[in-house]
Protein backbone atom coordinates (compact mmCIF):
# COMPACT_ATOMS: atom_id res chain seq x y z
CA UNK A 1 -25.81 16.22 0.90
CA UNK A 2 -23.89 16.84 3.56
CA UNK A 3 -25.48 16.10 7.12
CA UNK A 4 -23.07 16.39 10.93
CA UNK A 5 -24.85 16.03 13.87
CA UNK A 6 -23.47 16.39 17.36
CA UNK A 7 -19.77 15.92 16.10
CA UNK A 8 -17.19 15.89 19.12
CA UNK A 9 -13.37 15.61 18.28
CA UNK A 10 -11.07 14.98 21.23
CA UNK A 11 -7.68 14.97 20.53
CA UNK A 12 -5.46 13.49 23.83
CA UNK A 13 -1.94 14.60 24.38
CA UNK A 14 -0.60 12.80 27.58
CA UNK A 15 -3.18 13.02 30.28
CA UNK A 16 -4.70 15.84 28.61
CA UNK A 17 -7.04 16.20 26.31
CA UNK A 18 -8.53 19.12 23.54
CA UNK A 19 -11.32 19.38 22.74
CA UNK A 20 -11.04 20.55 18.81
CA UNK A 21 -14.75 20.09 18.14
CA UNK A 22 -17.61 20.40 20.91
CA UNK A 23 -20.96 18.68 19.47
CA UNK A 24 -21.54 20.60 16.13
CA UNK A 25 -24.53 19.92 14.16
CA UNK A 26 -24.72 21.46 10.21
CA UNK A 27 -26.43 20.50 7.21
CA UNK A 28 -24.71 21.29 3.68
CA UNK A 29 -27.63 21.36 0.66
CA UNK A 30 -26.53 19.73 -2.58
CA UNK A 31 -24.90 22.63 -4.87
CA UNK A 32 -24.04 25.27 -1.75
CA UNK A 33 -20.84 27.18 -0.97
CA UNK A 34 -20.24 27.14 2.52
CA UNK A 35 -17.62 29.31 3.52
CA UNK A 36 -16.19 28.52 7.65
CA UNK A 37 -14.34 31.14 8.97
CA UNK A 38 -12.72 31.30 12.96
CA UNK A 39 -9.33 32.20 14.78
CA UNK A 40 -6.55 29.65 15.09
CA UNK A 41 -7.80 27.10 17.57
CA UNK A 42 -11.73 27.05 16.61
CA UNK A 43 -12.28 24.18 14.57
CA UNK A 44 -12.35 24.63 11.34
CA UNK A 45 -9.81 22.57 10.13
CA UNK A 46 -10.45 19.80 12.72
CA UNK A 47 -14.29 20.08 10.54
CA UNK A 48 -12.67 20.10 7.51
CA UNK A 49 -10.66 17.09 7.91
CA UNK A 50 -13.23 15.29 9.14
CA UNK A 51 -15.73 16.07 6.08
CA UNK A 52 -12.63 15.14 3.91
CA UNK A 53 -12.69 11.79 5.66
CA UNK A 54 -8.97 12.10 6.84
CA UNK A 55 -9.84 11.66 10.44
CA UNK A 56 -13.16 10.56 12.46
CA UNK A 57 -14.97 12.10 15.07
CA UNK A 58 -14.65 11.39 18.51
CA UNK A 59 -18.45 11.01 18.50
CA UNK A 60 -21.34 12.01 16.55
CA UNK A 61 -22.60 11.30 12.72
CA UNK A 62 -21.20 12.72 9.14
CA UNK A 63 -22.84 11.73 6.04
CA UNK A 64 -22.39 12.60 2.64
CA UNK A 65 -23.85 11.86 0.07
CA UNK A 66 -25.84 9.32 2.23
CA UNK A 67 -23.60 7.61 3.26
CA UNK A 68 -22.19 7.25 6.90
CA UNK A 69 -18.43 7.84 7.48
CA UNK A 70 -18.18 8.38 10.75
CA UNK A 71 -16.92 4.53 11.37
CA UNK A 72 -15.41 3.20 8.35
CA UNK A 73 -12.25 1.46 7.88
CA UNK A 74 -9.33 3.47 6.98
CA UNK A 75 -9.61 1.44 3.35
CA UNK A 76 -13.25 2.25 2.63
CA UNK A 77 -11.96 6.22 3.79
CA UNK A 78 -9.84 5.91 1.34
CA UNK A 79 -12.56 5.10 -1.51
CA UNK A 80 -14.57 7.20 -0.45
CA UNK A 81 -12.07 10.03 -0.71
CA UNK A 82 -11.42 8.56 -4.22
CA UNK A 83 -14.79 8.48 -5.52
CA UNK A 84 -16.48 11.32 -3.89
CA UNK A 85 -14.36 14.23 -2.66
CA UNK A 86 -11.85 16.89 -4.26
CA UNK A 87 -9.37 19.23 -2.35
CA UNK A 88 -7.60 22.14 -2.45
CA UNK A 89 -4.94 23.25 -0.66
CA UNK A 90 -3.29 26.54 0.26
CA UNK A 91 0.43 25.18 -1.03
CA UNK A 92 -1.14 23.73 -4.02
CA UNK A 93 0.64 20.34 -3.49
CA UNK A 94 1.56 19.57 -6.58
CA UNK A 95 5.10 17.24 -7.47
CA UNK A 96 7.94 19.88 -8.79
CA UNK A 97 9.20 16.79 -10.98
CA UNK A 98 5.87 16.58 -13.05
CA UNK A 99 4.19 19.37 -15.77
CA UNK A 100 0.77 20.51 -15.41
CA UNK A 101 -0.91 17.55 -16.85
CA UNK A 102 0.75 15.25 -15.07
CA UNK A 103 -0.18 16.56 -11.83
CA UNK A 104 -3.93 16.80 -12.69
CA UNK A 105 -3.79 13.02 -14.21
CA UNK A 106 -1.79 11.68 -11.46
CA UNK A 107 -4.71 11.08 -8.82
CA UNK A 108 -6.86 9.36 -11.20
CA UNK A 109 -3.61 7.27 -12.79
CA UNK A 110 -3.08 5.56 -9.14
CA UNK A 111 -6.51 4.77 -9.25
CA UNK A 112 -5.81 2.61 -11.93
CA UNK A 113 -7.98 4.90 -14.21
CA UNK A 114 -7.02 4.42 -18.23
CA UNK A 115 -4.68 7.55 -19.45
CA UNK A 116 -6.14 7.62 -22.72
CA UNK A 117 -9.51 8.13 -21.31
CA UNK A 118 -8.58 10.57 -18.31
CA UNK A 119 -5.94 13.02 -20.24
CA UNK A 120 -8.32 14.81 -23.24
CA UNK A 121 -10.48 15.28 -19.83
CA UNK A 122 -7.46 16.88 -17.83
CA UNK A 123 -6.65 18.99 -20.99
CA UNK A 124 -10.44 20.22 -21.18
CA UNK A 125 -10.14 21.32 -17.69
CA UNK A 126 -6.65 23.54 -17.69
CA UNK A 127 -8.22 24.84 -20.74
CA UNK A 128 -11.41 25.42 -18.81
CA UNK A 129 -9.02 27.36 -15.77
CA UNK A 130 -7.08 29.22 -18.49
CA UNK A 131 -4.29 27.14 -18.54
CA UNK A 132 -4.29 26.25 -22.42
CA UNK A 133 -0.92 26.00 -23.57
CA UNK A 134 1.14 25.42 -20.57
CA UNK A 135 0.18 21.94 -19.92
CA UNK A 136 3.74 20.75 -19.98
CA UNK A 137 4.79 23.66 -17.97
CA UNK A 138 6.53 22.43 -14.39
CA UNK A 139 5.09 24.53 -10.81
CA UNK A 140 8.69 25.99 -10.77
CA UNK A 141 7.85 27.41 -14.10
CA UNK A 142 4.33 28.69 -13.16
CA UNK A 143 2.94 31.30 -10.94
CA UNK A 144 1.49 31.00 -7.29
CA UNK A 145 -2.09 31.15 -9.15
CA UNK A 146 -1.71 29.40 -12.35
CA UNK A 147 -0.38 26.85 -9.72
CA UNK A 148 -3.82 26.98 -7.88
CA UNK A 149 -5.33 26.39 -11.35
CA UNK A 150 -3.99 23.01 -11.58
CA UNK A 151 -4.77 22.18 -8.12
CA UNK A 152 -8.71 23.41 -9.50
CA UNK A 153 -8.02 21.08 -12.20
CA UNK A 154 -7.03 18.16 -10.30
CA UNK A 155 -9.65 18.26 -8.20
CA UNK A 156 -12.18 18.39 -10.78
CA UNK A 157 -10.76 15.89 -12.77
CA UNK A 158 -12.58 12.84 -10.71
CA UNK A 159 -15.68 14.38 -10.83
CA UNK A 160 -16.15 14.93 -7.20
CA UNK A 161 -19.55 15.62 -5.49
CA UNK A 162 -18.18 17.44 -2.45
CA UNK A 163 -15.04 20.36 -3.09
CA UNK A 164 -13.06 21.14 0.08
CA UNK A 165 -11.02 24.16 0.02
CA UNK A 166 -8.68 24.81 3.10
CA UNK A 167 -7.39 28.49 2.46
CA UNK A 168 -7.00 28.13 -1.46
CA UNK A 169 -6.24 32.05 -1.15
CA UNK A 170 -3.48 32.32 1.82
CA UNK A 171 -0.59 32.25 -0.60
CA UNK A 172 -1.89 34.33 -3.25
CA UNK A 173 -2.11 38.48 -3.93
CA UNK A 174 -5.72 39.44 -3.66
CA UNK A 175 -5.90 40.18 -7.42
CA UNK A 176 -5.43 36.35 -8.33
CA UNK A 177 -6.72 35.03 -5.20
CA UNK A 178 -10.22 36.93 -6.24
CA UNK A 179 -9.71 35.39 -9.94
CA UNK A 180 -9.33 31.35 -7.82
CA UNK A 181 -12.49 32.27 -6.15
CA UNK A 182 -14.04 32.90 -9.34
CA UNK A 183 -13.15 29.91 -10.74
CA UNK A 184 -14.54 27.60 -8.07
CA UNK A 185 -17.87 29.47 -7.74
CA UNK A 186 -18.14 28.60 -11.55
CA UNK A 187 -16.95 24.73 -11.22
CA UNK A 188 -19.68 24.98 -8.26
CA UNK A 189 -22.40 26.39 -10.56
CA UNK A 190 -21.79 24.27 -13.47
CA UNK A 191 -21.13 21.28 -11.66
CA UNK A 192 -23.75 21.54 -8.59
CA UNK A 193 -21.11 20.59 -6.44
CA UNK A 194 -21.31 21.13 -2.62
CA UNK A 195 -18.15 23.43 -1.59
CA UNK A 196 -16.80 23.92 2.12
CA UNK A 197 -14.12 26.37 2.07
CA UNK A 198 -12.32 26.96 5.06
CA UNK A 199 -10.83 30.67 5.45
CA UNK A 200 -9.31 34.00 7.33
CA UNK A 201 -10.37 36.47 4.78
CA UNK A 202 -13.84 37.62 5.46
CA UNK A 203 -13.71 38.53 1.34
CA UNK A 204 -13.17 35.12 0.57
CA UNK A 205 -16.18 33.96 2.68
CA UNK A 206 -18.63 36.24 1.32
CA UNK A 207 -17.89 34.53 -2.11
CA UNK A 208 -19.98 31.39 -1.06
CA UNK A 209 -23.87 31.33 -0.41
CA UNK A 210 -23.34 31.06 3.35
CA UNK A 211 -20.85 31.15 6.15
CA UNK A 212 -20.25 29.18 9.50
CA UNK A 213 -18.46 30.96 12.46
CA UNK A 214 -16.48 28.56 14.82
CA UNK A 215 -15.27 29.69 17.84
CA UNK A 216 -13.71 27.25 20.67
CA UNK A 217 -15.23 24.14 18.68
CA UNK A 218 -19.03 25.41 18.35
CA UNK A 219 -20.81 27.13 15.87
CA UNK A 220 -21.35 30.74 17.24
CA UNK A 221 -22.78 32.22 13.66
CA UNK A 222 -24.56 31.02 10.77
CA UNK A 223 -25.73 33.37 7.82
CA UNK A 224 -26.66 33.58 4.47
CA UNK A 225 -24.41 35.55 2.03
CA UNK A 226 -25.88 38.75 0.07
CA UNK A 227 -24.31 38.03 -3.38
CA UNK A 228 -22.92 41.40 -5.11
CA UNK A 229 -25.29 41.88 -8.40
C-alpha cells in the first residue's frame, strides 16, 4: 500500500542545508494504523508531507497505492491528492463563512463532483461522526471536537485509500481527543483504509496497530501496538 525506500529530504537555506529526512525506508500494509511519533526537528512532518504528496523527496521512492510519486508534476500531485488521499489537521481547517455541510461538500464540489450526488453522502457521514442535526451549524457555533468531526467527515467524503492525520488531537481536551481517535480507528476498520497519524502524545500512538520513532531524520524504533481488550 504504502512502500518508501531510502527517502532523503534536503531542505537548503542559503549555503546551508537540513537535512529533514536521512534515507528512511517503511512499508505501510493496506488497512494499518501507523502512528509516527518524534521531538520537534525529527521528521515526521517532513514524512508526512511527503506521503500526502505536498512536497517530493530529495531522493529515494514513495508509492502508494502502486503508483510512483516521487517525480510527478505538481498537476498529477494534485490528482493524486484528489483521488487517493484524505487529511486531517490539528486546526481543523475548515471556512468560518460555511455550515457543516458545506465544508465537508466543498472538496469534492471543486472537483467538479455533482451536489446532488455528493450531499445525501456528506449527510450520512456527520450522521455517522454524531453530527446529525447540526449540519447547518457554522465552526464558530461548534466545539473544538465536533469541529474535528467535520474535518473526519470531509476527509471521508472522497473515499480516500490513504488517511493522514497530523496531530488531529493537539487542540483538543483528552476526553474528546480520545472520542476523535475512536472515530478514525472505526472509519479505518470499516473502510480498510491505511492511516499515518503523526503525533506527541504517546496515548494517541498506541491507538494505531504500530508506531514509527523518528529521531534526527531516521527511524530509531519500530513496534507493534498491544491493543487494550
Amino acid at each position: 500500500m504504502i512502500e518508501v525506500e531510502n527517502a532523503v529530504k534536503v531542505y537548503r537555506r542559503g549555503a546551508s542545508e537540513v537535512r529533514a529526512l536521512n534515507g528512511v525506508s517503511l512499508s505501510v500494509p493496506k488497512g494499518q494504523f501507523l502512528s509516527v511519533m518524534g521531538s520537534s526537528g525529527s521528521g515526521k512532518s517532513t514524512m508526512l508531507n511527503l506521503l500526502g504528496a505536498l512536497d517530493v523527496p530529495t531522493s529515494g521512492s514513495i508509492r502508494i497505492d502502486g503508483k510512483e510519486i516521487s517525480k510527478l508534476p505538481d498537476d498529477d500531485l494534485s490528482r493524486f491528492r484528489r483521488d487517493h488521499l484524505g487529511f486531517i489537521f490539528q486546526f481543523f481547517n475548515l471556512l468560518p463563512t460555511l455550515t457543516a455541510i458545506e465544508n465537508v461538500l466543498l472538496p469534492a464540489l471543486l472537483s467538479g463532483k455533482a451536489r446532488e450526488i455528493e450531499e445525501p453522502k456528506a449527510r450520512a457521514l456527520l450522521e455517522q461522526v454524531g453530527l446529525k442535526g447540526r449540519w447547518q451549524h457554522r465552526p464558530d457555533e461548534l466545539s473544538g471536537g465536533e469541529m474535528q468531526r467535520v474535518a473526519i467527515a470531509r476527509a471521508l467524503l472522497g473515499e480516500p485509500s490513504v488517511l493522514l492525520a497530523d496531530e488531529p488531537t493537539g487542540n483538543l481536551d483528552s476526553k474528546t481527543g480520545a472520542e476523535v481517535l475512536r472515530l478514525i480507528r472505526e472509519a479505518t476498520r470499516q473502510r480498510q483504509l491505511t492511516v499515518v497519524m503523526v503525533t506527541h502524545d504517546p496515548k494517541a500512538a498506541e491507538v494505531g496497530d504500530r508506531l514509527v520513532r523518528l529521531a534526527d531524520g531516521n527511524v530509531v524504533g519500530d513496534e507493534a501496538v498491544r491493543q487494550a481488550a
